[in-house]
C-alpha atoms as a PDB file:
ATOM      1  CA  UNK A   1      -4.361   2.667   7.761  1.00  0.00           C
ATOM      2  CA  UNK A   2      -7.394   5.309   6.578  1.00  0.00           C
ATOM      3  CA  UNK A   3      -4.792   7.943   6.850  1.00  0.00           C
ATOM      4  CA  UNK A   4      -2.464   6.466   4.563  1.00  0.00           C
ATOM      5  CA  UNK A   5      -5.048   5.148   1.991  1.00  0.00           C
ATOM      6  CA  UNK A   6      -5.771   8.934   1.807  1.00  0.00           C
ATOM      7  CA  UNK A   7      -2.455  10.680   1.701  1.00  0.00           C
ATOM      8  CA  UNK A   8      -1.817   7.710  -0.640  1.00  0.00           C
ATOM      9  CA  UNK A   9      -4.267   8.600  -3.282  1.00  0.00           C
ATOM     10  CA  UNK A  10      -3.209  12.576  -2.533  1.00  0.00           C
ATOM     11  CA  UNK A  11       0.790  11.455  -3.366  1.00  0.00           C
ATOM     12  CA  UNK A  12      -0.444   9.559  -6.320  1.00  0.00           C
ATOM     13  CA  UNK A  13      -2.175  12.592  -8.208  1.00  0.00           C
ATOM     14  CA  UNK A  14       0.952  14.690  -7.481  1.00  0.00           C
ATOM     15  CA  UNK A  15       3.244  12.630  -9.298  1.00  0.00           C
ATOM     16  CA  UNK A  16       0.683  10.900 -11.511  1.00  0.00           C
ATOM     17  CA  UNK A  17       3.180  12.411 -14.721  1.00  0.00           C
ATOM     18  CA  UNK A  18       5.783  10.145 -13.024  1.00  0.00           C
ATOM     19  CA  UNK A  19       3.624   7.471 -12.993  1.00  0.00           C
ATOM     20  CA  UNK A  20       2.852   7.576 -16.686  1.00  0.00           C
ATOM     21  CA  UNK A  21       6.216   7.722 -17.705  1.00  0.00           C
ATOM     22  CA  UNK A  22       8.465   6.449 -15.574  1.00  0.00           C
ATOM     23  CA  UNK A  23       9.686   2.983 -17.142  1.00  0.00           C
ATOM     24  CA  UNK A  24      12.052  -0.007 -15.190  1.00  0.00           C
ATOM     25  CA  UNK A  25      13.745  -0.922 -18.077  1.00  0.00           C
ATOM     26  CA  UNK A  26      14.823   2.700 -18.841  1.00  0.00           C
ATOM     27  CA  UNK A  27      17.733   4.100 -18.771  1.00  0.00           C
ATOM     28  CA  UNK A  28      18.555   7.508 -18.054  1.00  0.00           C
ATOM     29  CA  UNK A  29      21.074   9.774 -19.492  1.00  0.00           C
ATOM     30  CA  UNK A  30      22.849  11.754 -16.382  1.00  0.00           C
ATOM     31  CA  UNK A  31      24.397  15.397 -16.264  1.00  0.00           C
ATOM     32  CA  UNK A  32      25.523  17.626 -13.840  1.00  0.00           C
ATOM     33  CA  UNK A  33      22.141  20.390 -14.298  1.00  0.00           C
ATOM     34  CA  UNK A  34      19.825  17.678 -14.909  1.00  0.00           C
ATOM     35  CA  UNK A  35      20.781  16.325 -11.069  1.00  0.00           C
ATOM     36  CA  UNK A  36      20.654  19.677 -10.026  1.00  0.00           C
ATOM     37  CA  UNK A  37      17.201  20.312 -11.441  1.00  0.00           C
ATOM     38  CA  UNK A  38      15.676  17.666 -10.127  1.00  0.00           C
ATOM     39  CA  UNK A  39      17.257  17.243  -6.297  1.00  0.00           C
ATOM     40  CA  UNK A  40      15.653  20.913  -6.291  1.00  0.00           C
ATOM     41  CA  UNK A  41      12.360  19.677  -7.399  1.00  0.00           C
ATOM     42  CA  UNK A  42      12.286  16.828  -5.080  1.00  0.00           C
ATOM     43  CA  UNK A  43      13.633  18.810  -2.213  1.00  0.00           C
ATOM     44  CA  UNK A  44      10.978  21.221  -2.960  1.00  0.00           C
ATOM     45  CA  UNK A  45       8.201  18.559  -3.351  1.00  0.00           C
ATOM     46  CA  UNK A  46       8.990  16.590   0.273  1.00  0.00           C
ATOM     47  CA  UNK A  47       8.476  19.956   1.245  1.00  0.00           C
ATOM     48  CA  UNK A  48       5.491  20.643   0.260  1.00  0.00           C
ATOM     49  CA  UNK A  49       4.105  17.356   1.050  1.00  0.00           C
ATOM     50  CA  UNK A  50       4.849  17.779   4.462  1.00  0.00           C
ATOM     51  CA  UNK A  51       3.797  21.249   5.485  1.00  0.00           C
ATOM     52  CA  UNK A  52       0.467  20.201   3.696  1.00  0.00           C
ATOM     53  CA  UNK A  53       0.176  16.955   5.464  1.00  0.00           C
ATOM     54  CA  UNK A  54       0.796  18.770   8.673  1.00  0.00           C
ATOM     55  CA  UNK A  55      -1.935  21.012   8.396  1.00  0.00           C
ATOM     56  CA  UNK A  56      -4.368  19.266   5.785  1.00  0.00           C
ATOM     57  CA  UNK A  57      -4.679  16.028   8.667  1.00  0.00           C
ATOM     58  CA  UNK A  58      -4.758  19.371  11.507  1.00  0.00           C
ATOM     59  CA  UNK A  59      -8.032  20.635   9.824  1.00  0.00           C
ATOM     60  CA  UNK A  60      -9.268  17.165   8.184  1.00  0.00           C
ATOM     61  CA  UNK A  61      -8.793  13.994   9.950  1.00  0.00           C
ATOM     62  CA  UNK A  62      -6.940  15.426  13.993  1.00  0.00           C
ATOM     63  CA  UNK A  63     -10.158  18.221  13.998  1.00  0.00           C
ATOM     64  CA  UNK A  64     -12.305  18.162  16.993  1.00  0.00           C
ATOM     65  CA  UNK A  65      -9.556  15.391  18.240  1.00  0.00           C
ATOM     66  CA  UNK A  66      -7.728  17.012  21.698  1.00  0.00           C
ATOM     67  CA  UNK A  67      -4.560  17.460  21.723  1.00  0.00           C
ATOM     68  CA  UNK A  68      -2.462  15.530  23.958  1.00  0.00           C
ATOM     69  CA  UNK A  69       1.768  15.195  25.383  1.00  0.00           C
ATOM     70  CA  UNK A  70       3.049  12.965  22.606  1.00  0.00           C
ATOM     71  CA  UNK A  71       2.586   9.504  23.524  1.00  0.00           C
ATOM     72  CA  UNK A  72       3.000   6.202  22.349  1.00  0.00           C
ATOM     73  CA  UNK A  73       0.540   3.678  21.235  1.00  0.00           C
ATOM     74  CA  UNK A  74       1.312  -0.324  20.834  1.00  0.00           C
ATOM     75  CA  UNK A  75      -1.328  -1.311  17.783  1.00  0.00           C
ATOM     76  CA  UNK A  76       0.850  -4.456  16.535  1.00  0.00           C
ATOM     77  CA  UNK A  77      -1.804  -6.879  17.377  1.00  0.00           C
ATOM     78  CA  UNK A  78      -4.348  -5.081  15.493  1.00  0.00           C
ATOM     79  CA  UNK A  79      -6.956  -6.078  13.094  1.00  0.00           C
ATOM     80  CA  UNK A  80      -4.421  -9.407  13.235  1.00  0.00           C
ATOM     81  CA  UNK A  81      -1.860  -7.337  11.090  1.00  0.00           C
ATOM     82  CA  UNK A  82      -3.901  -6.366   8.556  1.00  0.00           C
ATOM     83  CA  UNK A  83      -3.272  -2.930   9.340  1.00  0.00           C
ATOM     84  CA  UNK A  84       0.202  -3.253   9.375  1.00  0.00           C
ATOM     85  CA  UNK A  85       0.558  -4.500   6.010  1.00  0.00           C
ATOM     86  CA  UNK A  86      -1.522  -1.824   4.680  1.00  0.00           C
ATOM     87  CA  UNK A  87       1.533   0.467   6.338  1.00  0.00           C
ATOM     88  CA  UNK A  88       3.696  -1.752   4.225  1.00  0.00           C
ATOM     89  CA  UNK A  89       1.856  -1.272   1.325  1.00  0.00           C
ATOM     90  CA  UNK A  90       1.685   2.599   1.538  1.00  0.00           C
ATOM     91  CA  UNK A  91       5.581   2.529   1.963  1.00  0.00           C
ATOM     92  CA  UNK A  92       6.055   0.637  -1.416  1.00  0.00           C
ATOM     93  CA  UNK A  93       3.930   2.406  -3.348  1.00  0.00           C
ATOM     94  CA  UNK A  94       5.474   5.981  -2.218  1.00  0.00           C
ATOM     95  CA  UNK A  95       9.291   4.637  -2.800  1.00  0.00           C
ATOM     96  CA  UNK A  96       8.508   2.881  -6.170  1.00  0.00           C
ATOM     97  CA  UNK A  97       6.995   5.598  -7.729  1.00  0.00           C
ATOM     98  CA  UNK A  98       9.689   8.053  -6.373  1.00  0.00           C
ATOM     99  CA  UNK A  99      12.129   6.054  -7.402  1.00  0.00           C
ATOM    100  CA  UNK A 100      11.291   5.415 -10.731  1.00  0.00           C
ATOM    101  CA  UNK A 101      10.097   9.281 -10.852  1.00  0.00           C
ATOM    102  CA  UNK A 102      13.412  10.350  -9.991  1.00  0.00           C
ATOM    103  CA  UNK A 103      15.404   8.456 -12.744  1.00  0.00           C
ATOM    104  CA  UNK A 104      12.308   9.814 -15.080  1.00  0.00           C
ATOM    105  CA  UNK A 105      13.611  13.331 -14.301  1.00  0.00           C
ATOM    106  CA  UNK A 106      16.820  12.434 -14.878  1.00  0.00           C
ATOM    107  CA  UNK A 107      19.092  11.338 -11.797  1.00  0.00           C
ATOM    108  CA  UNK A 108      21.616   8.574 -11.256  1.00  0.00           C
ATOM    109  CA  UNK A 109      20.463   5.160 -10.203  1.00  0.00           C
ATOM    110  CA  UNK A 110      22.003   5.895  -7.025  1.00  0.00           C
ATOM    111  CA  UNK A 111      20.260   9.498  -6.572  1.00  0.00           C
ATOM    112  CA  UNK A 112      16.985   7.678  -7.056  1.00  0.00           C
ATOM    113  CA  UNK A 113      17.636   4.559  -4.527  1.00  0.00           C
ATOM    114  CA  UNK A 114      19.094   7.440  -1.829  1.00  0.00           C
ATOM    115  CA  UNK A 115      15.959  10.417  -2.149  1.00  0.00           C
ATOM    116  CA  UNK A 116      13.501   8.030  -4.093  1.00  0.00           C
ATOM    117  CA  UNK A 117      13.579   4.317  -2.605  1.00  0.00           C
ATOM    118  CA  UNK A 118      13.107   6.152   1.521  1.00  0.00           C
ATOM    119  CA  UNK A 119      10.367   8.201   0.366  1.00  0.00           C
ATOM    120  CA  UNK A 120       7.765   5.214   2.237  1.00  0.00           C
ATOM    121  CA  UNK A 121       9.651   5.697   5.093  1.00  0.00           C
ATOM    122  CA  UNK A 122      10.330   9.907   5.048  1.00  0.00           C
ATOM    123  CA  UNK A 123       6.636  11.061   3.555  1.00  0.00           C
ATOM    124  CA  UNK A 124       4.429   8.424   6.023  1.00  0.00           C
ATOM    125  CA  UNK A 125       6.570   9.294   9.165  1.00  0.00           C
ATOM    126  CA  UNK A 126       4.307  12.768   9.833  1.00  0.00           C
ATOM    127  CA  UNK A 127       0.943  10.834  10.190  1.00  0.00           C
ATOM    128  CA  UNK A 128       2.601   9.239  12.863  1.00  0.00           C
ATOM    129  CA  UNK A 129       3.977  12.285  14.379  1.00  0.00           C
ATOM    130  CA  UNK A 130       0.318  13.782  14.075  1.00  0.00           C
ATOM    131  CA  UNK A 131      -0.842  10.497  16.073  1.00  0.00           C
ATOM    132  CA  UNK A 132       1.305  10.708  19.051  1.00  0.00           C
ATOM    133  CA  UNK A 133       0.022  14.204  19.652  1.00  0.00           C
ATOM    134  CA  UNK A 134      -3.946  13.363  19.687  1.00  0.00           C
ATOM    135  CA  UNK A 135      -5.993  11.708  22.012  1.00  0.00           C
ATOM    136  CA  UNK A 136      -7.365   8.348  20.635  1.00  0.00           C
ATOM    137  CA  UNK A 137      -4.275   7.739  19.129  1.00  0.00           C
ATOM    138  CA  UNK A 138      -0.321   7.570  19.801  1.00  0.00           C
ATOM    139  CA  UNK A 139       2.993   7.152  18.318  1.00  0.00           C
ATOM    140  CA  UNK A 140       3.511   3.301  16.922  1.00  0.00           C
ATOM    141  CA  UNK A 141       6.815   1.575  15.921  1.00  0.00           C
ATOM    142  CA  UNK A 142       4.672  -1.287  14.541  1.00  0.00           C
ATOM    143  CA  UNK A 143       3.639   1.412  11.839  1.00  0.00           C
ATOM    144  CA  UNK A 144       7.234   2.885  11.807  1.00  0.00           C
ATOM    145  CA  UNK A 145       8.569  -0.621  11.383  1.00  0.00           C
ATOM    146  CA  UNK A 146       5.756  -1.407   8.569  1.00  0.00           C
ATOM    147  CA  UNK A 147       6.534   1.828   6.673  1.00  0.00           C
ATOM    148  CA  UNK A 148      10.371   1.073   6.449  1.00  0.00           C
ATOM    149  CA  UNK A 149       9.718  -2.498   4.978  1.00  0.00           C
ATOM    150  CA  UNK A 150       7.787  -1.180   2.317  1.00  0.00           C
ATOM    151  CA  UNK A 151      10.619   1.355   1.507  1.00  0.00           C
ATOM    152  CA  UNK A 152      13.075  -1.636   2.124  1.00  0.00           C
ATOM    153  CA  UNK A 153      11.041  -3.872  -0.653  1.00  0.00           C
ATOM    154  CA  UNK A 154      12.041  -1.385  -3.192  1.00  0.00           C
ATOM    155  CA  UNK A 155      15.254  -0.616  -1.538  1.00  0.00           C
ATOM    156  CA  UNK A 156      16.806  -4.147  -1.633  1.00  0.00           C
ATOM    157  CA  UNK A 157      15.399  -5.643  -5.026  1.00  0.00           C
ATOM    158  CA  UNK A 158      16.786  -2.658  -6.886  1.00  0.00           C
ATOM    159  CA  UNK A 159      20.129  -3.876  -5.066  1.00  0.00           C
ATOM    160  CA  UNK A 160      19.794  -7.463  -5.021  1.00  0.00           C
ATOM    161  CA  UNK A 161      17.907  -7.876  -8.727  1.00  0.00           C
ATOM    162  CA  UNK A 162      18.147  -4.721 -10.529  1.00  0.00           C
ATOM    163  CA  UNK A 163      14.779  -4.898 -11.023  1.00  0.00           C
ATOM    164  CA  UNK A 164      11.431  -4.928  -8.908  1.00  0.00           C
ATOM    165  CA  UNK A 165      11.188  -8.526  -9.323  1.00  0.00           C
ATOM    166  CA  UNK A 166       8.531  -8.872  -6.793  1.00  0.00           C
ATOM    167  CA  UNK A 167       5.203  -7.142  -7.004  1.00  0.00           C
ATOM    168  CA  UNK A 168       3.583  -5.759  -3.918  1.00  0.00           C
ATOM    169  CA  UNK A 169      -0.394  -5.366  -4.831  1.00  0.00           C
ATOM    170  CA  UNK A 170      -3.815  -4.907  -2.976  1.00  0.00           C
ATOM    171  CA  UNK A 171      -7.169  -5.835  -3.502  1.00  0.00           C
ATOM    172  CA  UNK A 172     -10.655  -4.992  -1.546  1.00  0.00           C
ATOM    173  CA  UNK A 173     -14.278  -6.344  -2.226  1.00  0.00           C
ATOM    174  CA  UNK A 174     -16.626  -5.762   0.239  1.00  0.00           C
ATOM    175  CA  UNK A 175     -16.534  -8.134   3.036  1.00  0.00           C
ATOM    176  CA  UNK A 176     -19.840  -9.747   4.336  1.00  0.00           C
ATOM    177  CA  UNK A 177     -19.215  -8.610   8.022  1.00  0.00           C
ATOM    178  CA  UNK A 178     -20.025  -5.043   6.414  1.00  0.00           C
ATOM    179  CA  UNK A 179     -23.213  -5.661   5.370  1.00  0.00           C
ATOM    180  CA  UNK A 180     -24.061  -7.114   9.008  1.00  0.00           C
ATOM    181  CA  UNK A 181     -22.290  -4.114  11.225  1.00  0.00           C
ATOM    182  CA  UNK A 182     -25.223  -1.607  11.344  1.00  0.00           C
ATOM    183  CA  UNK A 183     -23.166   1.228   9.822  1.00  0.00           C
ATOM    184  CA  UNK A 184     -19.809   0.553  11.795  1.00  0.00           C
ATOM    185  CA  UNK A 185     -17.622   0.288   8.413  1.00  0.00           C
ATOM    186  CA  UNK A 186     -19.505   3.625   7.502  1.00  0.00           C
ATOM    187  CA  UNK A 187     -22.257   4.776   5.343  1.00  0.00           C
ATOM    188  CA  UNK A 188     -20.274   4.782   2.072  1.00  0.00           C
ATOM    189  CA  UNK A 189     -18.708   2.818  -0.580  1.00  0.00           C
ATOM    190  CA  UNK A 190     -15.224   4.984   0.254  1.00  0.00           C
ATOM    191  CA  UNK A 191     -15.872   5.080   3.890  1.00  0.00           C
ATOM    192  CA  UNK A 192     -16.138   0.959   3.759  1.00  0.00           C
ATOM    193  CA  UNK A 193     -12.945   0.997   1.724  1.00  0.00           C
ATOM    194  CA  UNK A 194     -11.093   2.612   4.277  1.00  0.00           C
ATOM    195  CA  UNK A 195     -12.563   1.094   7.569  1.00  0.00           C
ATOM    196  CA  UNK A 196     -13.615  -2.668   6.363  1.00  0.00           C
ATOM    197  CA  UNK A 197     -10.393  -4.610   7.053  1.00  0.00           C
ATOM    198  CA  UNK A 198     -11.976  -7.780   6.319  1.00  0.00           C
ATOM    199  CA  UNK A 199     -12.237  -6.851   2.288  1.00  0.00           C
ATOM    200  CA  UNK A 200      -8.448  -6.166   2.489  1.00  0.00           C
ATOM    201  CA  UNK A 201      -5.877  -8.483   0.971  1.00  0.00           C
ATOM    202  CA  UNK A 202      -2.470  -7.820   0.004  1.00  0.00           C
ATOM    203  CA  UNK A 203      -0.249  -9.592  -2.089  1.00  0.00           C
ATOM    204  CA  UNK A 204       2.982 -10.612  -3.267  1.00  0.00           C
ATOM    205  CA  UNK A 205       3.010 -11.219  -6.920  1.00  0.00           C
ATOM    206  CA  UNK A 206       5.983 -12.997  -8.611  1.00  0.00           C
ATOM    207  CA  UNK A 207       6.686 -13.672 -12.153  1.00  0.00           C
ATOM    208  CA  UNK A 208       6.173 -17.799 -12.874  1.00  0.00           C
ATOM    209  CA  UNK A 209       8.822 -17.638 -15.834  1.00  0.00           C
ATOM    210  CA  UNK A 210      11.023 -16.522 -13.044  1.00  0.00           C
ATOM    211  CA  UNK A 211      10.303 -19.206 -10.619  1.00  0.00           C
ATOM    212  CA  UNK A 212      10.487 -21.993 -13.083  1.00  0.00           C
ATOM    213  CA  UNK A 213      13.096 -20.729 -14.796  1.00  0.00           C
ATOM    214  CA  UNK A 214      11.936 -21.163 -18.206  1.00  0.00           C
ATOM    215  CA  UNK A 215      10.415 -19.120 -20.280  1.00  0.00           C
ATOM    216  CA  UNK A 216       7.325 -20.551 -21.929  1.00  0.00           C
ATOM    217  CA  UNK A 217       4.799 -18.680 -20.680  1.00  0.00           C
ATOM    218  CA  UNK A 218       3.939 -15.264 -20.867  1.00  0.00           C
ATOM    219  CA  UNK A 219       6.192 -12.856 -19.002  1.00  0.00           C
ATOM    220  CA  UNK A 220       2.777 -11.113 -17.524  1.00  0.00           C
ATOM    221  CA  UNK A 221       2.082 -14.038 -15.910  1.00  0.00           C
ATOM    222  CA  UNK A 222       2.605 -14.211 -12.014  1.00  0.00           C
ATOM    223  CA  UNK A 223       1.635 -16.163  -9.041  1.00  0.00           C
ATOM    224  CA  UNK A 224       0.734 -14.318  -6.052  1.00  0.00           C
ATOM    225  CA  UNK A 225       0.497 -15.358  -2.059  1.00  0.00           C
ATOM    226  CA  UNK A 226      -1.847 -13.331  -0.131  1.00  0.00           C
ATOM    227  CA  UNK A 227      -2.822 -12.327   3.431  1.00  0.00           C
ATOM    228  CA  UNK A 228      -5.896 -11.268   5.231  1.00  0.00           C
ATOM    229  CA  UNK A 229      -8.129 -11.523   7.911  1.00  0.00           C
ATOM    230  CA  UNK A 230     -11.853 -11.869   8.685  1.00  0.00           C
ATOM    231  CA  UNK A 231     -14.816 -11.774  11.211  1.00  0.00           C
ATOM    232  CA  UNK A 232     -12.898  -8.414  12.611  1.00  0.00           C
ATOM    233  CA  UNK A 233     -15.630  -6.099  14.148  1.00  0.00           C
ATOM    234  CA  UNK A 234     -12.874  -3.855  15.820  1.00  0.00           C
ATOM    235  CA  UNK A 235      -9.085  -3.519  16.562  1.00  0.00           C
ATOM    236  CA  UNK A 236      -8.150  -6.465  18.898  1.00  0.00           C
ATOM    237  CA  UNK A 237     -11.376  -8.046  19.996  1.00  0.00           C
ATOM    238  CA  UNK A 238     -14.828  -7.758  18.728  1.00  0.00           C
ATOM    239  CA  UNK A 239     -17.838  -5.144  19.576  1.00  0.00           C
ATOM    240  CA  UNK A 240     -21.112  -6.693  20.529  1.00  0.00           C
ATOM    241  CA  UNK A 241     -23.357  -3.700  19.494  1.00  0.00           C
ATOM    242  CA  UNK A 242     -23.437  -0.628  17.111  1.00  0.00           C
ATOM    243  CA  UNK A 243     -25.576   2.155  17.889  1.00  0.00           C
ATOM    244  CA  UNK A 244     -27.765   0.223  19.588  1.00  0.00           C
ATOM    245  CA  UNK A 245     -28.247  -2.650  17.500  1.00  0.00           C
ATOM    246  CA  UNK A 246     -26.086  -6.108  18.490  1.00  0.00           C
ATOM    247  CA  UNK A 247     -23.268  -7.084  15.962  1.00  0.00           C
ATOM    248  CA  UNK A 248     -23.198 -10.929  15.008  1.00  0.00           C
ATOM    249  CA  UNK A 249     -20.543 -13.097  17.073  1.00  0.00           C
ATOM    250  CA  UNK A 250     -18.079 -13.750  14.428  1.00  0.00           C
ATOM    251  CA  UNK A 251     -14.765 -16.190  14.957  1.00  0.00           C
ATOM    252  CA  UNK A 252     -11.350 -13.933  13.858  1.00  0.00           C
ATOM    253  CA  UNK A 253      -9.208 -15.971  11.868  1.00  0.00           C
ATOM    254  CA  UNK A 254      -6.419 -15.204   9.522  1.00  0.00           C
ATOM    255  CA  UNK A 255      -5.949 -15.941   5.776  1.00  0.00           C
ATOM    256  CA  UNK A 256      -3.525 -17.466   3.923  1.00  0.00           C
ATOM    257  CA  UNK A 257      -4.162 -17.158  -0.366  1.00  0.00           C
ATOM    258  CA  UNK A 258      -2.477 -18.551  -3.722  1.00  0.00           C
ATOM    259  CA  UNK A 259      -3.318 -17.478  -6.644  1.00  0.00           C
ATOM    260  CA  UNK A 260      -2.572 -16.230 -10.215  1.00  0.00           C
ATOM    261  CA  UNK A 261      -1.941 -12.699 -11.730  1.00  0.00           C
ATOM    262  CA  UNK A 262      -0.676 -10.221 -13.677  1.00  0.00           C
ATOM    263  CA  UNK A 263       2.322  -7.994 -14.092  1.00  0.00           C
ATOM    264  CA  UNK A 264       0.951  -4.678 -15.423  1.00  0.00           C
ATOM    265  CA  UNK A 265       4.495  -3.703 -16.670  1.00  0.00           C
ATOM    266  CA  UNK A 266       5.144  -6.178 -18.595  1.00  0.00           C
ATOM    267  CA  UNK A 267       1.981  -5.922 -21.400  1.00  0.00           C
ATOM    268  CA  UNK A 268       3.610  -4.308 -24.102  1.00  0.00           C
ATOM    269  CA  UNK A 269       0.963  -2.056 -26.079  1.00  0.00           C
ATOM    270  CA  UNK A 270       1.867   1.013 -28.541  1.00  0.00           C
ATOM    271  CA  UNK A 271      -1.463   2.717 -27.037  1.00  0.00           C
ATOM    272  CA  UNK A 272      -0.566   5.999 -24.793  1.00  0.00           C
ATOM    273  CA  UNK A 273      -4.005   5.454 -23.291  1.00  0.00           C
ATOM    274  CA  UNK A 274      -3.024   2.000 -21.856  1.00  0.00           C
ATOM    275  CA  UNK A 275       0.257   2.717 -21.416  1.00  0.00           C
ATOM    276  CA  UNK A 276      -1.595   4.913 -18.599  1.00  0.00           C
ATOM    277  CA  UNK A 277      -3.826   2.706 -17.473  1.00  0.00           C
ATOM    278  CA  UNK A 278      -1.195  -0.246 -17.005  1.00  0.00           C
ATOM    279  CA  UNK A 279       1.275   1.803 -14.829  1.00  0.00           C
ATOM    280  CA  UNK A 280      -1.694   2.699 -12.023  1.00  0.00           C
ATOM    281  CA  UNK A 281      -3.178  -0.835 -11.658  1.00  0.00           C
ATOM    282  CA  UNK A 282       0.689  -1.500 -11.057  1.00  0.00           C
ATOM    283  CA  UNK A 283      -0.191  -2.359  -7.243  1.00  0.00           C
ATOM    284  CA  UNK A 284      -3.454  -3.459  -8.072  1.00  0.00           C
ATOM    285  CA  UNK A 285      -4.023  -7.193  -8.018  1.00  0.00           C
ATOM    286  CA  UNK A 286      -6.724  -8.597 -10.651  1.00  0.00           C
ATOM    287  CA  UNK A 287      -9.310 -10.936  -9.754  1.00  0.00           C
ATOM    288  CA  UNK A 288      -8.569 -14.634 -10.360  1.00  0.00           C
ATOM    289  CA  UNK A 289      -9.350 -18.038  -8.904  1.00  0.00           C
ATOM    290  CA  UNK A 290      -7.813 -18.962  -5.589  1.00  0.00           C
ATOM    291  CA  UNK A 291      -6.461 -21.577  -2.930  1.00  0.00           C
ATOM    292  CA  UNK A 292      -7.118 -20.632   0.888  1.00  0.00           C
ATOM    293  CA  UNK A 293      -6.168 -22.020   4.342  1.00  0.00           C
ATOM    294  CA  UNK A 294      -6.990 -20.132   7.007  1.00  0.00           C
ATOM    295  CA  UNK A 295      -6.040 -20.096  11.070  1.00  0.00           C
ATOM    296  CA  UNK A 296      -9.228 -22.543  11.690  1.00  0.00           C
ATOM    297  CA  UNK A 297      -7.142 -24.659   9.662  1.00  0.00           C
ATOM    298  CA  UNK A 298      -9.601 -24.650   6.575  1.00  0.00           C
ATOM    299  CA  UNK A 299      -8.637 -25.034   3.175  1.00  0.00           C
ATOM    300  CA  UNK A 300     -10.976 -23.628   0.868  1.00  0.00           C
ATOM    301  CA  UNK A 301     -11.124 -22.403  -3.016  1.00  0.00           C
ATOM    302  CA  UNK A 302     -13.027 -19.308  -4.885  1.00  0.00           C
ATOM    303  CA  UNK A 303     -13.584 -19.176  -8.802  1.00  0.00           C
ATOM    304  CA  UNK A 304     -12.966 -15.635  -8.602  1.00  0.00           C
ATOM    305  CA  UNK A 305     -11.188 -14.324  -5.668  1.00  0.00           C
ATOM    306  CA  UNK A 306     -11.158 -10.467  -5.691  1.00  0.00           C
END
């Protein structure tokens, strides 16, 4: 999932004017060299995106790595899924903003379901072309299958809803196993972000109006279930040393969370600045109190879950 953390934050600077602008409860007008326009610009932009994936992960990430006969790789039991909804999570986040990009520049609903709404499947499927073709890695339909769901989120609640109804968010704080692994996470704050599955959490956030199906609270207002994992110190089972120095024995258990949020898009605020600011924590989930129970069948709860 480092890979798509990083090609994530590289797709989100790209269309960052999208981002700012792009609105659900917009409509757009539509005509004929407005469509024209913009399939050009998006044909031209997947193109970009992956000749320079291609080669930026060739010289970056794949350099030093041997090349091997593409192969396949089955990961799906790794970090105990964690992983795999991180692939989920880049999916969503590529085909919601290029779907609501695409009906900022001006297509049809339908343009910006077909090009927009796939782009979690179409822009993540060259990282895993790039793994099958380096040793240490390999080809994985867990991660082809995690990628498409993402896509598929946005996909059917645009078909189902109209809307994004449901909220697909992340949050990391440093886990605890980090500060015990002897430099296995990495050195740095970014490098732990990337490597330290145990601070990872993602979410499902849904509006409580919705759910209740009244409306006396405030429309920003969600509830959010949550999954994650801990006491990981590698992919399926656990190292016992790290350059030389032993690793703690730590039990791997799964997590199971409930607890409140809020929907970003729905804060009205005449502010341009904030405007901003609201539509990129969209997939970010704030810190609030929480519920556990985890796979050691322990129910536990956190003032402040982050």
């Amino acid at each position: 999932m480092e890979k798509q953390i990083l090609w994530l934050f590289l797709f989100t600077l790209l269309m960052n004017p999208f981002i700012s602008k792009a609105d659900e409860t917009e409509t757009i007008s539509d005509t004929t060299k407005t469509e024209k326009r913009t399939a050009l610009k998006a044909s031209v932009f997947t193109g970009i995106y992956t000749v320079t994936s291609f080669y930026t992960l060739g010289q970056t990430w794949y350099k030093g790595q041997e090349k091997v006969p593409f192969h396949f790789y089955n990961d799906n039991a790794g970090y105990l899924q964690v992983d795999k909804f991180g692939h989920m999570f880049g999916g969503y986040v590529y085909s919601y903003i290029g779907y609501f990009g695409l009906l900022k520049l001006g297509t049809t609903r339908k343009e910006a379901l077909i090009f927009g709404s796939t782009l979690g499947f179409v822009l993540q499927f060259p990282i895993e072309i790039m793994d099958g073709i380096h040793e240490g890695y390999g080809f994985s339909w867990g991660d082809i299958a995690a990628n498409t769901m993402g896509s598929v989120l946005v996909f059917g609640q645009e078909l189902l809803f109209n809307e994004q109804l449901v909220k697909y968010k992340f949050s990391y704080w440093e886990s605890k196993y980090s500060k015990n692994s002897n430099g296995y996470f990495g050195q740095t704050t970014m490098n732990r972000l990337l490597k330290d599955y145990n601070g990872h959490t993602y979410w499902f956030s849904l509006p409580l109006n919705r759910i209740a199906g009244k409306n006396r609270l405030p429309d920003w207002l969600n509830i959010a279930v949550g999954y994650g994992a801990n006491g990981m110190y590698g992919e399926f089972e656990n190292i016992l040393a790290y350059n030389g120095v032993a690793i703690p024995e730590t039990e791997r258990y799964r997590q199971y969370l409930f607890s409140l949020d809020v929907d970003w898009t729905k804060i009205k605020t005449n502010s341009g600045f904030l405007k901003v600011l609201f539509k990129g924590m969209t997939f970010v989930k704030l810190p609030f109190p929480a519920l556990e129970y985890n796979s050691k069948g322990e129910f536990k709860g956190y003032w402040m879950y982050y």
